[in-house]
C-alpha atoms as a PDB file:
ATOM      1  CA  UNK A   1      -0.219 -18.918 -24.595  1.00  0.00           C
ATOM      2  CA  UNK A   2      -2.878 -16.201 -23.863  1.00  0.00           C
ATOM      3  CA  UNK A   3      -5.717 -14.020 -25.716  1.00  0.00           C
ATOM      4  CA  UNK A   4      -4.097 -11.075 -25.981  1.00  0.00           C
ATOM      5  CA  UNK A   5      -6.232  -8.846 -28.636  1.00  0.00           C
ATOM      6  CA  UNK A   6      -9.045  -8.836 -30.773  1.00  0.00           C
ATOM      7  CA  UNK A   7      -8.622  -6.613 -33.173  1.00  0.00           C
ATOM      8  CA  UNK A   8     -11.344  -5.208 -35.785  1.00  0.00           C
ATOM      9  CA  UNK A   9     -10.032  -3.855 -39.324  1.00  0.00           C
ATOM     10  CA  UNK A  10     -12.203  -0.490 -39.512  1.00  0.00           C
ATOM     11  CA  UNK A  11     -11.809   2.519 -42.253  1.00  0.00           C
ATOM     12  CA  UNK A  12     -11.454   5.025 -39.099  1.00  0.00           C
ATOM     13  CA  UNK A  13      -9.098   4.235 -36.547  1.00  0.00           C
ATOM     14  CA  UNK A  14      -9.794   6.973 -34.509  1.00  0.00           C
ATOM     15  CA  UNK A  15     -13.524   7.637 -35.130  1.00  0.00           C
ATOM     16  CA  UNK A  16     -13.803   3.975 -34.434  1.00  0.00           C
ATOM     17  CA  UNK A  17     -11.809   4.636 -30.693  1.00  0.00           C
ATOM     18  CA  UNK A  18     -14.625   7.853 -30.786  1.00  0.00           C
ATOM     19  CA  UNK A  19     -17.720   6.070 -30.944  1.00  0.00           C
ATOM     20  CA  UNK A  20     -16.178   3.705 -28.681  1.00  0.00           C
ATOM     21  CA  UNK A  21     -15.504   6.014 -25.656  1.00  0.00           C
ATOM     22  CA  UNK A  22     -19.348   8.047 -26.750  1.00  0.00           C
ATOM     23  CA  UNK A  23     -21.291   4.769 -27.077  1.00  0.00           C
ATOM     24  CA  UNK A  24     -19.987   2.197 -24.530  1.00  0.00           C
ATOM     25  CA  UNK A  25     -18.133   4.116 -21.831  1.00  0.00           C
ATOM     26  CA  UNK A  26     -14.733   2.928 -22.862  1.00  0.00           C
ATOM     27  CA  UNK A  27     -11.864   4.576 -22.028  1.00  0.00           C
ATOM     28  CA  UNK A  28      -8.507   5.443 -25.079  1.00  0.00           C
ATOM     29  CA  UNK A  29      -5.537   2.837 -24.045  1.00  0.00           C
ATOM     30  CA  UNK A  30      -4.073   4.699 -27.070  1.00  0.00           C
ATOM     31  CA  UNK A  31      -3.857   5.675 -30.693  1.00  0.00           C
ATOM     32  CA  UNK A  32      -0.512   5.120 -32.556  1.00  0.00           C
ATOM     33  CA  UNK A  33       0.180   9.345 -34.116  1.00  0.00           C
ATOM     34  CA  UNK A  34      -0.230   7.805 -38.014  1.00  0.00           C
ATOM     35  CA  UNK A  35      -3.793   6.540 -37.095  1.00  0.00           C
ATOM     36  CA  UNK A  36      -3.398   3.053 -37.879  1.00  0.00           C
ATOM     37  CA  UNK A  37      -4.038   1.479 -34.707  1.00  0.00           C
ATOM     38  CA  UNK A  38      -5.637   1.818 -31.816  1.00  0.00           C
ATOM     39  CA  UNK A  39      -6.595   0.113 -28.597  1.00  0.00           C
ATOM     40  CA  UNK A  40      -9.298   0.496 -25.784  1.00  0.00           C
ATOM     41  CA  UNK A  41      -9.011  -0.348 -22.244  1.00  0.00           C
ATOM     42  CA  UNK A  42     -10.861  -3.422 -21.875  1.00  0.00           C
ATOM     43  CA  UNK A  43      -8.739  -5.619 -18.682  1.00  0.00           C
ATOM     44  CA  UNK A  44      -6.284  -7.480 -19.051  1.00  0.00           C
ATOM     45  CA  UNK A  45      -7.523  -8.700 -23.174  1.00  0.00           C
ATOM     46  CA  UNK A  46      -7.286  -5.765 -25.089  1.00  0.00           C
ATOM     47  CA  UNK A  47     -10.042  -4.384 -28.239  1.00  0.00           C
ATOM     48  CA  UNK A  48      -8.068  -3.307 -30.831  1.00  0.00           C
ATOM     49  CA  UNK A  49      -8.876  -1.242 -34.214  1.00  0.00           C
ATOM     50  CA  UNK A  50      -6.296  -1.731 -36.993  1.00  0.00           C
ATOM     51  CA  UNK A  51      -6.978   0.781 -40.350  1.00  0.00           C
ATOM     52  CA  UNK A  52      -7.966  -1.842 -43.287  1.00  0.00           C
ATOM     53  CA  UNK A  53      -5.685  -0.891 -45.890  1.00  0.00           C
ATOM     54  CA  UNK A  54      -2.401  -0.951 -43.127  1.00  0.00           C
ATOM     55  CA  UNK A  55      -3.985  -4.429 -42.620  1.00  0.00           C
ATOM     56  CA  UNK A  56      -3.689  -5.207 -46.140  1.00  0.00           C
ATOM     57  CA  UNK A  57       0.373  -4.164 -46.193  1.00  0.00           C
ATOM     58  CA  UNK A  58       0.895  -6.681 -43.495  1.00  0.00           C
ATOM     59  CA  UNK A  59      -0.820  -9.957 -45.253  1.00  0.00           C
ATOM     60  CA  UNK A  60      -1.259 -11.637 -48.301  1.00  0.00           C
ATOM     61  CA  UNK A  61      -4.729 -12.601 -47.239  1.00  0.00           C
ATOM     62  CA  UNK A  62      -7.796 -10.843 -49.030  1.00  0.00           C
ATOM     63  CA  UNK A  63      -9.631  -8.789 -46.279  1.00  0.00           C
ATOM     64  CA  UNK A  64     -13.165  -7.444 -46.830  1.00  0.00           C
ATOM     65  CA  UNK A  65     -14.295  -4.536 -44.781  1.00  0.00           C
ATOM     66  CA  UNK A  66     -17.558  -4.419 -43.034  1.00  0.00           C
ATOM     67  CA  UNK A  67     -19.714  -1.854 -43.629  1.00  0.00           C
ATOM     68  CA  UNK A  68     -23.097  -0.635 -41.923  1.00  0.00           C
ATOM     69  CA  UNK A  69     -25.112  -1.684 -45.193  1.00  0.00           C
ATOM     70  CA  UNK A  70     -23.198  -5.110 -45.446  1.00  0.00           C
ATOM     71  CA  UNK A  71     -24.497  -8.284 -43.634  1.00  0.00           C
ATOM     72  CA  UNK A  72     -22.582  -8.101 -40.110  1.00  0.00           C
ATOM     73  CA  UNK A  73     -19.100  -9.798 -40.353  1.00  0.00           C
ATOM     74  CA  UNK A  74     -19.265 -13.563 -38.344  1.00  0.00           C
ATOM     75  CA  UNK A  75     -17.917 -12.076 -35.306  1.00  0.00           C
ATOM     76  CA  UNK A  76     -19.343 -10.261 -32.205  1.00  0.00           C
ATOM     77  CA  UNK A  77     -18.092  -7.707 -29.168  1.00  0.00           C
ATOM     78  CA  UNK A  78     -19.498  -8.615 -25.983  1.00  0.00           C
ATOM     79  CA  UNK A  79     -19.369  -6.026 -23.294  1.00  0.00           C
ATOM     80  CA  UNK A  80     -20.291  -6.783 -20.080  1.00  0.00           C
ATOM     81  CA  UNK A  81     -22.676  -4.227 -17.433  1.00  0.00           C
ATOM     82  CA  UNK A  82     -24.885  -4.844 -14.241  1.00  0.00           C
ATOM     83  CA  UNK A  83     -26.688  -1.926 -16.756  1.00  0.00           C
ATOM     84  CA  UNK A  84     -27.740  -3.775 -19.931  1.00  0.00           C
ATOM     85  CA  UNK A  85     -30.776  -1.898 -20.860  1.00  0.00           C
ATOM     86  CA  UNK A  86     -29.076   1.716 -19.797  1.00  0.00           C
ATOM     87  CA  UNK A  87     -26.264   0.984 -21.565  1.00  0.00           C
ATOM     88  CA  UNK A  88     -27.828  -0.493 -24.938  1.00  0.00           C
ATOM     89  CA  UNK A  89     -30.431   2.254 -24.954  1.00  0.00           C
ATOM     90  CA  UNK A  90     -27.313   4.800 -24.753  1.00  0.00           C
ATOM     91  CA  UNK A  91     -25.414   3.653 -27.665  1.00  0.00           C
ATOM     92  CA  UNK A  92     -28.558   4.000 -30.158  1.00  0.00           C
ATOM     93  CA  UNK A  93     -28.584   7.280 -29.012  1.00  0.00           C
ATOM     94  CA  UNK A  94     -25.131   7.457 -30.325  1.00  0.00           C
ATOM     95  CA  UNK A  95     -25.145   6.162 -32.986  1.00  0.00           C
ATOM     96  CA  UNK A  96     -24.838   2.477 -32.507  1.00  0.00           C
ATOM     97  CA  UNK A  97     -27.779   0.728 -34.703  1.00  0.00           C
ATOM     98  CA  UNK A  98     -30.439  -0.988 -32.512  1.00  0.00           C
ATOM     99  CA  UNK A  99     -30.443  -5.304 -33.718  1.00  0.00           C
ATOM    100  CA  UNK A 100     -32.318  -6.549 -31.013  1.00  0.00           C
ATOM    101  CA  UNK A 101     -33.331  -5.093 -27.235  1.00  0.00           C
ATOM    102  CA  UNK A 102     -32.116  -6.141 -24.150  1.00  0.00           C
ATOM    103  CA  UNK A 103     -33.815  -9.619 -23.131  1.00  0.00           C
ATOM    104  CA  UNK A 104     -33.186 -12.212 -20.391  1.00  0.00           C
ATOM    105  CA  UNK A 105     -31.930 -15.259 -21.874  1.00  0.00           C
ATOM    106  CA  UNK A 106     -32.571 -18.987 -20.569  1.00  0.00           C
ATOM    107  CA  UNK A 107     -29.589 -18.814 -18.428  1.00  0.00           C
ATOM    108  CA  UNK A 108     -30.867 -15.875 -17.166  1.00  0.00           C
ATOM    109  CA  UNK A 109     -28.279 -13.330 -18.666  1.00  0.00           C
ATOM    110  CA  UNK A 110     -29.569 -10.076 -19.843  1.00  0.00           C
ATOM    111  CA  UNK A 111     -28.735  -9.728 -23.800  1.00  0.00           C
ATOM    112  CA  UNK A 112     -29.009  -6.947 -26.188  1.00  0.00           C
ATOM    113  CA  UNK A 113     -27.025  -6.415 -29.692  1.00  0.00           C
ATOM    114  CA  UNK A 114     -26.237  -3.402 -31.665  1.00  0.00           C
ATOM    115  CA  UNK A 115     -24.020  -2.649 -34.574  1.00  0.00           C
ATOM    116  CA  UNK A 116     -21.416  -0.572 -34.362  1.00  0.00           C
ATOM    117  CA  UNK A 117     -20.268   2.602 -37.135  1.00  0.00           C
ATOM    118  CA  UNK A 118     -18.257   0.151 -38.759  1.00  0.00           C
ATOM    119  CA  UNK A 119     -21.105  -2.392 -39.268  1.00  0.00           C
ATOM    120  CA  UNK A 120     -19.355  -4.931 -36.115  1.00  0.00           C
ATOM    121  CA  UNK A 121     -21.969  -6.756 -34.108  1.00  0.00           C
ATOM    122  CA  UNK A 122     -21.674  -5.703 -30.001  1.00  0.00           C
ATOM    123  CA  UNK A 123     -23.156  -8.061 -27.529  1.00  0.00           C
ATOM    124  CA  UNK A 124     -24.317  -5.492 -24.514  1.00  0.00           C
ATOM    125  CA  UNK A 125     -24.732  -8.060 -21.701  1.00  0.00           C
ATOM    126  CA  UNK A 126     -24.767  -8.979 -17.954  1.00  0.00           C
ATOM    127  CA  UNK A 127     -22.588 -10.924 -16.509  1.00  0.00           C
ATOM    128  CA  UNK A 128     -22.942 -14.827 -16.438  1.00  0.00           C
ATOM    129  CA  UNK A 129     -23.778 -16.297 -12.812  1.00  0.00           C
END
């Protein structure tokens, strides 16, 4: 077995894969042509977007969308830069909603968070080591 996806239930498929490209610099992998899903290149582990109420066909489980004005769901991004402060001060100007700036943590990684349109929490970070 291997991580395959992570994939975030969002009201806009495709201006979710937008702000994606705008704010963070990552490129399409692709858009299925009813809008329901969508991937971004990421490596080998992909981010996926999946439209809530196709979500909501598919399970019996209640789902509850996140939303800017909503607490943030218990669940973070992180993307990883040599560029932390470039690249969180870039997405506010996006778009993306500032949480906290850029800071060097104990372990000396470089840490900033932002929320995303859909409300998601995104760890902009360096890499560890």
């Amino acid at each position: 077995m291997k991580f395959g996806y992570a994939i975030l239930h969002v009201n806009s498929v495709t201006d979710t894969v937008a702000f994606y490209e705008r704010a963070f610099g990552l490129s399409r992998g692709m858009v299925v042509p009813t809008g329901d899903y969508g991937e971004m290149v990421t490596g080998e582990t992909k981010l996926a977007f999946a439209q809530i109420d196709f979500v909501k066909t598919l399970t019996p489980v209640p789902i509850d969308t996140a939303a800017p004005g909503k607490p943030a769901p218990p669940v973070a991004i992180a993307l990883v830069t040599d560029q932390v402060s470039a690249a969180y001060e870039h997405a506010i100007a996006v778009g993306a909603v500032a949480v906290k700036a850029p800071e060097k943590k104990p372990w000396g990684q470089y840490v900033g968070y932002v929320r995303d349109i859909n409300g998601f929490m995104v760890e902009i970070c360096s890499p560890i080591g």
